[in-house]
Protein backbone atom coordinates (compact mmCIF):
# COMPACT_ATOMS: atom_id res chain seq x y z
CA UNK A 1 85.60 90.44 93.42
CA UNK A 2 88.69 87.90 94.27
CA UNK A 3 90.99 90.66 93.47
CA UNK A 4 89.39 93.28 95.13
CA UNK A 5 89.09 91.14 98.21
CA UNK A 6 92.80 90.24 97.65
CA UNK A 7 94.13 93.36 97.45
CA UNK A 8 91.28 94.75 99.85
CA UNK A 9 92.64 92.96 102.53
CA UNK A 10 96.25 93.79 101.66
CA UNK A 11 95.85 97.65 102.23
CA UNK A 12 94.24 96.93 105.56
CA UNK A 13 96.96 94.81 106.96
CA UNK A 14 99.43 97.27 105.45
CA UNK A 15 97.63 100.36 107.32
CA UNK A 16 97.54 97.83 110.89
CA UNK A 17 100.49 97.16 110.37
CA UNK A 18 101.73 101.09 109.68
CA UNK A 19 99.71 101.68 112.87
CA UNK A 20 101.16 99.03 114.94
CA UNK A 21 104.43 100.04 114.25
CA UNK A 22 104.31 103.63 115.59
CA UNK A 23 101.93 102.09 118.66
CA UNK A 24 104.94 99.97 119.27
CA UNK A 25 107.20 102.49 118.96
CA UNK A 26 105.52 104.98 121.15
CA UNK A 27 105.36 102.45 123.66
CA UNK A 28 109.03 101.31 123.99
CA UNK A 29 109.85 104.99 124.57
CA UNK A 30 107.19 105.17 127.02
CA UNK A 31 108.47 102.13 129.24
CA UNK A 32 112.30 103.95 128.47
CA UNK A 33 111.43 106.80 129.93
CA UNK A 34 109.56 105.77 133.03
CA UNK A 35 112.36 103.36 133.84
CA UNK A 36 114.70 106.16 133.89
CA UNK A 37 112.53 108.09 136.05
CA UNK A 38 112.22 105.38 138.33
CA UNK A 39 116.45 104.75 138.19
CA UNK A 40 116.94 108.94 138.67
CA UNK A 41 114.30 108.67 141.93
CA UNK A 42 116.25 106.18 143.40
CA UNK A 43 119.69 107.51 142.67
CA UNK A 44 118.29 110.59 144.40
CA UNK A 45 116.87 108.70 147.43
CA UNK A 46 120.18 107.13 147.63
CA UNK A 47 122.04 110.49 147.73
CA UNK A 48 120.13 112.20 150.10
CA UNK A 49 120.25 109.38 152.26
CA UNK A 50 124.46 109.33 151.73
CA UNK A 51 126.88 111.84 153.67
CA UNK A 52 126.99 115.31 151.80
CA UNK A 53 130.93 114.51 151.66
CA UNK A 54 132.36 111.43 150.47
CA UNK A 55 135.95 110.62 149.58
CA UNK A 56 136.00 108.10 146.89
CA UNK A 57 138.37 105.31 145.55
CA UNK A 58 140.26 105.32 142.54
CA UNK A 59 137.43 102.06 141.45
CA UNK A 60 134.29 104.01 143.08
CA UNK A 61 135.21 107.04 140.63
CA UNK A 62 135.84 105.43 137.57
CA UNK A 63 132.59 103.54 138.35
CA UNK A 64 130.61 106.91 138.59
CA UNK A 65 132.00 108.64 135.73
CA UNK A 66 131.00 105.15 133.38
CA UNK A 67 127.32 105.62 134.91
CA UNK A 68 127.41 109.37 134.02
CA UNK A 69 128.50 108.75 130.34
CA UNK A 70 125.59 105.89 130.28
CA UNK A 71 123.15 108.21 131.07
CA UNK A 72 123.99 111.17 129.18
CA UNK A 73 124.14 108.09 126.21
CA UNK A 74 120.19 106.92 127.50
CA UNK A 75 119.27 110.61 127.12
CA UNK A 76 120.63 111.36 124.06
CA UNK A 77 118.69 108.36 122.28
CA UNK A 78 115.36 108.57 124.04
CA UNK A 79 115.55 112.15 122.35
CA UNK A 80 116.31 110.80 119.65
CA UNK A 81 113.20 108.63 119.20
CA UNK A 82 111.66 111.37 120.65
CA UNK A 83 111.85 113.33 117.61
CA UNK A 84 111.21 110.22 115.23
CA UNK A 85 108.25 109.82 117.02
CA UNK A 86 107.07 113.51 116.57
CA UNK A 87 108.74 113.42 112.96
CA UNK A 88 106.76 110.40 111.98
CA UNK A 89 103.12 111.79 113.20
CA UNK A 90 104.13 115.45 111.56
CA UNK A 91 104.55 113.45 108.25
CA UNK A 92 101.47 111.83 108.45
CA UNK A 93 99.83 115.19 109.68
CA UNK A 94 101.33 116.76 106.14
CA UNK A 95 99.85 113.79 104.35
CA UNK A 96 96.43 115.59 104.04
CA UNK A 97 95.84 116.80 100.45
CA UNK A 98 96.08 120.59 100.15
CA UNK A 99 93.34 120.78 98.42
CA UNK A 100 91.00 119.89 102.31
CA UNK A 101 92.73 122.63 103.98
CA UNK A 102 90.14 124.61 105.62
CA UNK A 103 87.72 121.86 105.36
CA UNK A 104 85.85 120.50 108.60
CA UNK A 105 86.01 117.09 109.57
CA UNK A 106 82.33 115.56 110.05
CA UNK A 107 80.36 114.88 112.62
CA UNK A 108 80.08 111.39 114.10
CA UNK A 109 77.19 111.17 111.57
CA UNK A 110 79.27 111.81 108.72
CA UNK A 111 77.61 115.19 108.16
CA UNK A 112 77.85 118.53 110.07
CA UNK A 113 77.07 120.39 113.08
CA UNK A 114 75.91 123.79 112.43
CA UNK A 115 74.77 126.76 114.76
CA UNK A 116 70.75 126.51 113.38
CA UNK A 117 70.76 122.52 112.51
CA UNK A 118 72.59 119.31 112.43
CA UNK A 119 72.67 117.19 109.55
CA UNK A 120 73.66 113.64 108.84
CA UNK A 121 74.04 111.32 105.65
CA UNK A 122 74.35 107.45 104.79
CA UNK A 123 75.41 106.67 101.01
CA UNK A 124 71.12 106.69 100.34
CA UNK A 125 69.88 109.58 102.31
CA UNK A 126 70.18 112.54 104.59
CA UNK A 127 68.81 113.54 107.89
CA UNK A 128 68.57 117.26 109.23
CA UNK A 129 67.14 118.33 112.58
CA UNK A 130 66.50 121.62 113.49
CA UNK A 131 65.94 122.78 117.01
CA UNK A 132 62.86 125.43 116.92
CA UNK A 133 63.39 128.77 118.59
CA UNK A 134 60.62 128.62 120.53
CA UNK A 135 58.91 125.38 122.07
CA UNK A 136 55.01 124.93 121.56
CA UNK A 137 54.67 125.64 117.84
CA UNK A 138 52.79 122.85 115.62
CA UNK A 139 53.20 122.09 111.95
CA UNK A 140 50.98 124.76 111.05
CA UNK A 141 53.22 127.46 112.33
CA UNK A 142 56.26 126.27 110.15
CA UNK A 143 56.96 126.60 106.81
CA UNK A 144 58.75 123.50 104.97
CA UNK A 145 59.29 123.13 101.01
CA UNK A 146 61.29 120.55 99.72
CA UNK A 147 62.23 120.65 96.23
CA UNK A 148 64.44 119.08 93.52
CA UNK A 149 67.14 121.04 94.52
CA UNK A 150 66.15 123.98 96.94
CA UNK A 151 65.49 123.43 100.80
CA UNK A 152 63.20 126.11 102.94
CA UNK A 153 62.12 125.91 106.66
CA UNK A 154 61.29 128.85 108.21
CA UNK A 155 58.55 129.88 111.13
CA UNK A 156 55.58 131.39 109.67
CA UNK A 157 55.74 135.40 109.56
CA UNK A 158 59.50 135.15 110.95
CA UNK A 159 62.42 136.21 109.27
CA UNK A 160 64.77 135.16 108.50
CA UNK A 161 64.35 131.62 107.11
CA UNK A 162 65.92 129.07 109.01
CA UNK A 163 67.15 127.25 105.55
CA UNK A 164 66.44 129.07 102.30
CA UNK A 165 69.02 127.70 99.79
CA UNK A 166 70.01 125.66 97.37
CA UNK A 167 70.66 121.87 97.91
CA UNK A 168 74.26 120.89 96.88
CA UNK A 169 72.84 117.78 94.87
CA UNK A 170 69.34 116.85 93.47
CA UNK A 171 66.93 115.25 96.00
CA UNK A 172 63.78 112.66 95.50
CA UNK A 173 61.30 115.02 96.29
CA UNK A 174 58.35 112.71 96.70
CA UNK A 175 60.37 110.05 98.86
CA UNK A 176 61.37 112.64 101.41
CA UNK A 177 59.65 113.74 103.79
CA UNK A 178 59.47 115.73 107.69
CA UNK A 179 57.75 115.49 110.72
CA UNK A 180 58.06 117.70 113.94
CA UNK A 181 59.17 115.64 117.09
CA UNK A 182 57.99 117.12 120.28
CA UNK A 183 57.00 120.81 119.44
CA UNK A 184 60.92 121.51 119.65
CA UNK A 185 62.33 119.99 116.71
CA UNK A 186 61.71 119.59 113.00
CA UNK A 187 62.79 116.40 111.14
CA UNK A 188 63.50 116.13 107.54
CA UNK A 189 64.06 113.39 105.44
CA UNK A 190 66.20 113.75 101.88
CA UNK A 191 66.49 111.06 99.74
CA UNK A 192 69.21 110.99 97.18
CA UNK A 193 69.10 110.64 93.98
CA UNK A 194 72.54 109.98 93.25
CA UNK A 195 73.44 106.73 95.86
CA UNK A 196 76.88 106.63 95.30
CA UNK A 197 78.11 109.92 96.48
CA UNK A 198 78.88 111.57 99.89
CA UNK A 199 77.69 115.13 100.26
CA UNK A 200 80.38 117.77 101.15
CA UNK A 201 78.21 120.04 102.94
CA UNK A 202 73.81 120.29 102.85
CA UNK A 203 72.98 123.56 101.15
CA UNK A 204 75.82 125.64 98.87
CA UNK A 205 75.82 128.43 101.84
CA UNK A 206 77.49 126.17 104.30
CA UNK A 207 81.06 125.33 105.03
CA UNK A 208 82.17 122.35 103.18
CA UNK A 209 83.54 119.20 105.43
CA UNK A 210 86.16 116.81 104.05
CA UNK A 211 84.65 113.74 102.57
CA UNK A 212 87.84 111.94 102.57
CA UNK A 213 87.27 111.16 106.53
CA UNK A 214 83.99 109.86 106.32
CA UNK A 215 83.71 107.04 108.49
CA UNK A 216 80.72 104.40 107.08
CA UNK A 217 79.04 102.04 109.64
CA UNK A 218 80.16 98.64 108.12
CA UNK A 219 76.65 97.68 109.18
CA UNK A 220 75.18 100.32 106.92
CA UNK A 221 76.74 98.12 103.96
CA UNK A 222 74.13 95.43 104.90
CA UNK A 223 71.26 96.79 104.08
CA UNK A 224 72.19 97.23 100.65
CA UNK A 225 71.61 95.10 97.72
CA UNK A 226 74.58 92.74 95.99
CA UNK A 227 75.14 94.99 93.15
CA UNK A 228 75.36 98.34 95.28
CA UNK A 229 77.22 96.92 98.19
CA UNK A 230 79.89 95.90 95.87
CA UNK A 231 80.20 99.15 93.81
CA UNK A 232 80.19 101.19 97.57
CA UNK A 233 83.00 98.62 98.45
CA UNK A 234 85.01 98.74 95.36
CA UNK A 235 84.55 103.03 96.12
CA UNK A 236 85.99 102.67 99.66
CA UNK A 237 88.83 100.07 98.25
CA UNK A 238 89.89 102.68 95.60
CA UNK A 239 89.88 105.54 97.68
CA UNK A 240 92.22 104.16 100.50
CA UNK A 241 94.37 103.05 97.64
CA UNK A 242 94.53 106.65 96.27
CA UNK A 243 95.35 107.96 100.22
CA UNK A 244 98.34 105.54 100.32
CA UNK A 245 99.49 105.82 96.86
CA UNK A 246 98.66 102.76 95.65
CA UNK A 247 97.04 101.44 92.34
CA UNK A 248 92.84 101.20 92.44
CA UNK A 249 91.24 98.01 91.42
CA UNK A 250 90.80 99.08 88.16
CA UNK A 251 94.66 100.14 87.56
CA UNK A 252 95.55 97.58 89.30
CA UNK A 253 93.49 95.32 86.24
CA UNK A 254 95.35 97.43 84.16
CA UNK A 255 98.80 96.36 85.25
CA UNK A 256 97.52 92.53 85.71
CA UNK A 257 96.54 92.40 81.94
CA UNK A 258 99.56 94.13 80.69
CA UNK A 259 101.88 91.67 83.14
CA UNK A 260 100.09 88.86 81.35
CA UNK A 261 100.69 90.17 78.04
CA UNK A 262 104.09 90.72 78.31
CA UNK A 263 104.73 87.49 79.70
CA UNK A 264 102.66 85.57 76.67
CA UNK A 265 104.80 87.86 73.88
CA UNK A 266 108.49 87.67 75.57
CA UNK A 267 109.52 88.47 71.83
CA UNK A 268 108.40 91.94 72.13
CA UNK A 269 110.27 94.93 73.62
CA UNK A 270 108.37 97.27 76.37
CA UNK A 271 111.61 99.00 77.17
CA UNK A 272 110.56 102.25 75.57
CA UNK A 273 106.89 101.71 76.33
CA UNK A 274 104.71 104.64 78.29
CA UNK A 275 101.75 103.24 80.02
CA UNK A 276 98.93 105.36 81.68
């Protein structure tokens, strides 16, 4: 747990800092570019206001020409960092794995919004609410089977089902549950069986959403035991560390133990060594 604190708290200064940096950036060009606004408005306020015809001195038009040069020179570097700027968020843009092309990003919920139901998830369960065609029907009127691994809601001697498919991953059937809320909407309840894994989309019909930009609540952490809330950390840790490159906790072991080896048997040659 030291080390995965440790290095924990290295990726997220390294990402602030990454962040910061093109924030900072971004700003400078900003503050360039509406001082040379401001410097062009009152150049112009000062021309209009001068006669159309001036004859200049030898001084005067040397003096003009240097200003001209200076800012053709301002232009040609706020363009410049113009392009680093745009550069810079393109790369980060192309960063996304090809693989989540095509994928949707989730909902604030961390699930999906579809055109016949929302759903939402935490690490332990999943919430779907369906608004009712009609307003005024009661639980007798609807049809609702949870299983193991198969979902159905439909209106009674309506078709077609609502949901009639198969769950992407097995469910606790007998610690889920529903309710309808106001005659208008149906509430269900799935409780996972498998607590360690985000759900890419709720039955195997729907479009699949990219799990990689699932946002947890840090608050949601809290209501989990010792032992879980470190394995869901350790998760997290590991899969920034894959996003930026870098080594997870356990490779990161890895390379501590092998350091510490090397260093305790300097007789020994690693030169030609392959380590995975």
């Amino acid at each position: 747990m030291e080390k995965f604190n440790k290095y924990r708290v290295k990726a997220d200064q390294e990402t602030a800092k990454k962040r910061a940096e093109v924030e900072e950036r971004e700003r400078k060009i900003k503050e360039r570019r509406e001082k040379e606004q401001k410097q062009l408005e009152e150049q112009e306020k000062r021309e209009a206001l001068e006669p159309k015809i001036k004859e200049l001195t030898d001084e005067e038009a040397a003096e003009m020409m240097q200003q001209q040069k200076q800012k053709e020179s301002s232009k040609t570097v706020a363009k410049a960092a113009t392009q680093d700027v745009d550069v810079t968020k393109k790369d980060e843009e192309e960063e996304e794995d090809p693989q989540d092309a095509g994928k949707l990003k989730p909902n604030a919920g961390n699930g999906c919004d579809l055109p016949n139901y929302r759903w939402t998830q935490t690490l332990s369960d999943i919430e779907v609410r369906i608004p009712l065609p009609k307003a005024g029907l009661r639980s007798r009127d609807l049809t609702v089977d949870i299983q193991k691994n198969h979902l159905k809601v439909a209106v009674k001697n309506q078709l077609p089902a609502i949901i009639d498919d198969r769950l992407l991953h097995d469910v606790k059937k007998e610690e889920s549950t529903w309710l309808l809320e106001d005659k208008q909407t149906v509430l269900i309840t799935l409780e996972k069986v498998n607590k360690m894994e985000w759900w890419s989309r709720l039955v195997v019909s729907d479009p699949e959403i990219n799990t990689k930009k699932i946002n947890p609540e840090p608050s949601k952490l809290s209501d989990l035991d010792g032992e879980t809330r470190g394995l869901v950390e350790k998760m997290m840790y590991d899969q920034r560390q894959k996003e930026m490159g870098l080594p997870t906790s356990e490779e990161q072991k890895k390379q501590d133990m092998m350091k510490k080896f090397m260093e305790q048997h300097p007789e020994m040659d690693f030169s030609k060594c392959k380590f995975s």
